[in-house]
Structures are given as C-alpha cells and as structure tokens.
N, C-alpha and C. Protein backbone atom coordinates (compact mmCIF):
# COMPACT_ATOMS: atom_id res chain seq x y z
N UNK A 1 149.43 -91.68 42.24
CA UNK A 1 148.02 -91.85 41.96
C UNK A 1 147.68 -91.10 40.66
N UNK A 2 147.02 -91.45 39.91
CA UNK A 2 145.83 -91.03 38.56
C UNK A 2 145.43 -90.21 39.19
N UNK A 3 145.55 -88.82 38.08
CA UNK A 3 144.57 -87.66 38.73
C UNK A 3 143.93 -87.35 37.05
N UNK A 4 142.46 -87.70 37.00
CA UNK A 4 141.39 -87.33 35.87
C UNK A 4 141.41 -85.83 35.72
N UNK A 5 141.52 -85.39 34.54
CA UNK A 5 140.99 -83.79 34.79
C UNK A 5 139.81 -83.56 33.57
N UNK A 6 138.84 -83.41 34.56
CA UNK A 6 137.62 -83.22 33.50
C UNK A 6 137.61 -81.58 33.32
N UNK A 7 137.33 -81.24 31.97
CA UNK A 7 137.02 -80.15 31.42
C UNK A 7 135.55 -79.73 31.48
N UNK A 8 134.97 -78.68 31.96
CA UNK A 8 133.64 -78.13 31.23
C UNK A 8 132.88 -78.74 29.89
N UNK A 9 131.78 -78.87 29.93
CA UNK A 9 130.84 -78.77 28.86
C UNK A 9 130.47 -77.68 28.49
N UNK A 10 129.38 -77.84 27.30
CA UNK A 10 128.87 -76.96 27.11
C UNK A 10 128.05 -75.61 28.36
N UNK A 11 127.79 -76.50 29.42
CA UNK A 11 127.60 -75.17 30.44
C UNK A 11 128.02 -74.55 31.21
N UNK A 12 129.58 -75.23 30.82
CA UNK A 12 131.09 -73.86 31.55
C UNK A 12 130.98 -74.83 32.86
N UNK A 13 130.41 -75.29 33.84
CA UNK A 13 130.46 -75.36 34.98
C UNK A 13 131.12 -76.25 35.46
N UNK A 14 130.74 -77.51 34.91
CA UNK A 14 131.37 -78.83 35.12
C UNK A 14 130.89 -79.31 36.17
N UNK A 15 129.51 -78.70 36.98
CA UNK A 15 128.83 -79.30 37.62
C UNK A 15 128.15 -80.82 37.11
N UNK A 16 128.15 -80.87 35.98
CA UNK A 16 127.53 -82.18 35.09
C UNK A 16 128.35 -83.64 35.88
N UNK A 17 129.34 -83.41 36.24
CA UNK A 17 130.39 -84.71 36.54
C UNK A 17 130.39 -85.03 38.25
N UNK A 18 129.24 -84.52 38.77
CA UNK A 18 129.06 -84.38 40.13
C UNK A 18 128.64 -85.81 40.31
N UNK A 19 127.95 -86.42 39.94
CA UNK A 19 127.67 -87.62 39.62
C UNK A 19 129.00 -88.97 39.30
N UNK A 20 129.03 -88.38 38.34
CA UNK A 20 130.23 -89.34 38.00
C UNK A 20 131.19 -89.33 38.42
N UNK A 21 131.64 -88.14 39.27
CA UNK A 21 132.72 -87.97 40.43
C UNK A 21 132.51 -89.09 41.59
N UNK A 22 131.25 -88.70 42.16
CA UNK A 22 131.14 -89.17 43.28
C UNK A 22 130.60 -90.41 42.89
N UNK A 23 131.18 -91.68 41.90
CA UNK A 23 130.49 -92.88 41.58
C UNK A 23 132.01 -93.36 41.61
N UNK A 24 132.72 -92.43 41.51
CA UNK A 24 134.56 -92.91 41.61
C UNK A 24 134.94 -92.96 42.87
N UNK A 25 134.25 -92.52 43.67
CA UNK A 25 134.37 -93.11 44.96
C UNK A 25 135.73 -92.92 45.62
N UNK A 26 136.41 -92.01 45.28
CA UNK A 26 137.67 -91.75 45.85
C UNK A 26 138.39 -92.55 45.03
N UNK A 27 138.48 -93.54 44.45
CA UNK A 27 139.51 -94.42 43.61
C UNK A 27 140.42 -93.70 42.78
N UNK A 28 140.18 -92.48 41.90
CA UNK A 28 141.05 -91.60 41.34
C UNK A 28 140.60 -90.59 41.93
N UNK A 29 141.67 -89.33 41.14
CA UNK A 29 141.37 -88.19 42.03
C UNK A 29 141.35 -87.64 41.04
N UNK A 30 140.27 -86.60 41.19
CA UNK A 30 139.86 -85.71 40.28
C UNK A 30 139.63 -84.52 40.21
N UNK A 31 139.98 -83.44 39.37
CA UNK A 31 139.78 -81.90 39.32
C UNK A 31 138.82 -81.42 37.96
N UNK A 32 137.96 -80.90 38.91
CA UNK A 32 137.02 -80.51 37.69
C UNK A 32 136.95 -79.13 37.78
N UNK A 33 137.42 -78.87 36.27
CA UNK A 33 137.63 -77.53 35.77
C UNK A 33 136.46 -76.46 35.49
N UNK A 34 135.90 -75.16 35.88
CA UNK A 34 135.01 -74.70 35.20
C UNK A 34 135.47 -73.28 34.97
N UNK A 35 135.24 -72.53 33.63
CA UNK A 35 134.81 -71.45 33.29
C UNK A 35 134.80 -70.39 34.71
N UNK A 36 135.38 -69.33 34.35
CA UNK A 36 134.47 -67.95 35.55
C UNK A 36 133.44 -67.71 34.65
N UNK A 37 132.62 -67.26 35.82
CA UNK A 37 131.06 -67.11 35.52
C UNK A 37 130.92 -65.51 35.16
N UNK A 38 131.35 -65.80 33.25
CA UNK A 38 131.17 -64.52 32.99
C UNK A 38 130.94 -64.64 31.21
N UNK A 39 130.03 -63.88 30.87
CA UNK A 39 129.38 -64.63 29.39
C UNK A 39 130.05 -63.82 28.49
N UNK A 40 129.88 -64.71 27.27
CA UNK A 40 130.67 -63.99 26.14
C UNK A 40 132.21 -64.10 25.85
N UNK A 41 133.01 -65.30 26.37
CA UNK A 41 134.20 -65.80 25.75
C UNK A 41 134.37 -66.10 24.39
N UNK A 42 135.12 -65.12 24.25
CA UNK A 42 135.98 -65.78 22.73
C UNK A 42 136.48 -66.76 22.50
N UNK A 43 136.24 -67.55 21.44
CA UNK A 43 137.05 -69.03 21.43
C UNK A 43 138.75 -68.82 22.11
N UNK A 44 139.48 -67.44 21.25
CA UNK A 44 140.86 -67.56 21.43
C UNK A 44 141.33 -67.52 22.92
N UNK A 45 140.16 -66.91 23.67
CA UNK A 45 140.56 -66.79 24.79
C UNK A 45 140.16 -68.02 25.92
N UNK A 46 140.13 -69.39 25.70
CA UNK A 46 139.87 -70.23 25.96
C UNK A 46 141.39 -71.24 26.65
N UNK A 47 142.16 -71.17 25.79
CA UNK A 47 143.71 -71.86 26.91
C UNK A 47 143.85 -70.99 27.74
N UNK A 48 143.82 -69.24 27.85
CA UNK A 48 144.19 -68.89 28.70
C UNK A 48 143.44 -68.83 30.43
N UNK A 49 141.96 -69.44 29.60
CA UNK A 49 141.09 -69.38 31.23
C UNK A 49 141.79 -70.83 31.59
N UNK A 50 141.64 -71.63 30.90
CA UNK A 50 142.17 -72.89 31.25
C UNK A 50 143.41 -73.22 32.01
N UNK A 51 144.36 -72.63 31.69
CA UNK A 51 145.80 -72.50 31.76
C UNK A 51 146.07 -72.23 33.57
C-alpha cells in the first residue's frame, strides 16, 4: 500500500490536513508529521526534528 507523508505547514502542526485526510477515506495511508510544540527552531535544526 501507498503511504502519503504530509509534512507541517507553516503552523508546525499539521492539523491543517485533518480534512483532507479524512476525504481519503482510508484509500491511502497516511502520516502526518508535526513539529514538538516548542518555539524558536532554527532552520538547521529542522531534518533533525524530522528525522
């Protein structure tokens, strides 16, 4: 199976795709990535939250 991996937006959360998750209807499977909820990331330190 297709597994989508959506990344964060601009508001770290990736709550934004809650919608568009649940319009996929189970057909792919999906992991949506967000940020820890903690302000002030450095760009460089950005693959490693990801990672």
């Amino acid at each position: 199976m297709t597994t989508l991996v959506l990344l964060p937006g601009l508001d770290g959360t990736g709550s934004l795709f809650a919608d568009f998750v649940s319009a996929l209807d189970g057909q792919i499977e999906t992991v949506v990535v967000a940020y820890p909820a903690r302000v002030g990331y450095a760009r460089r330190c950005v693959p490693s939250i990801l990672a």
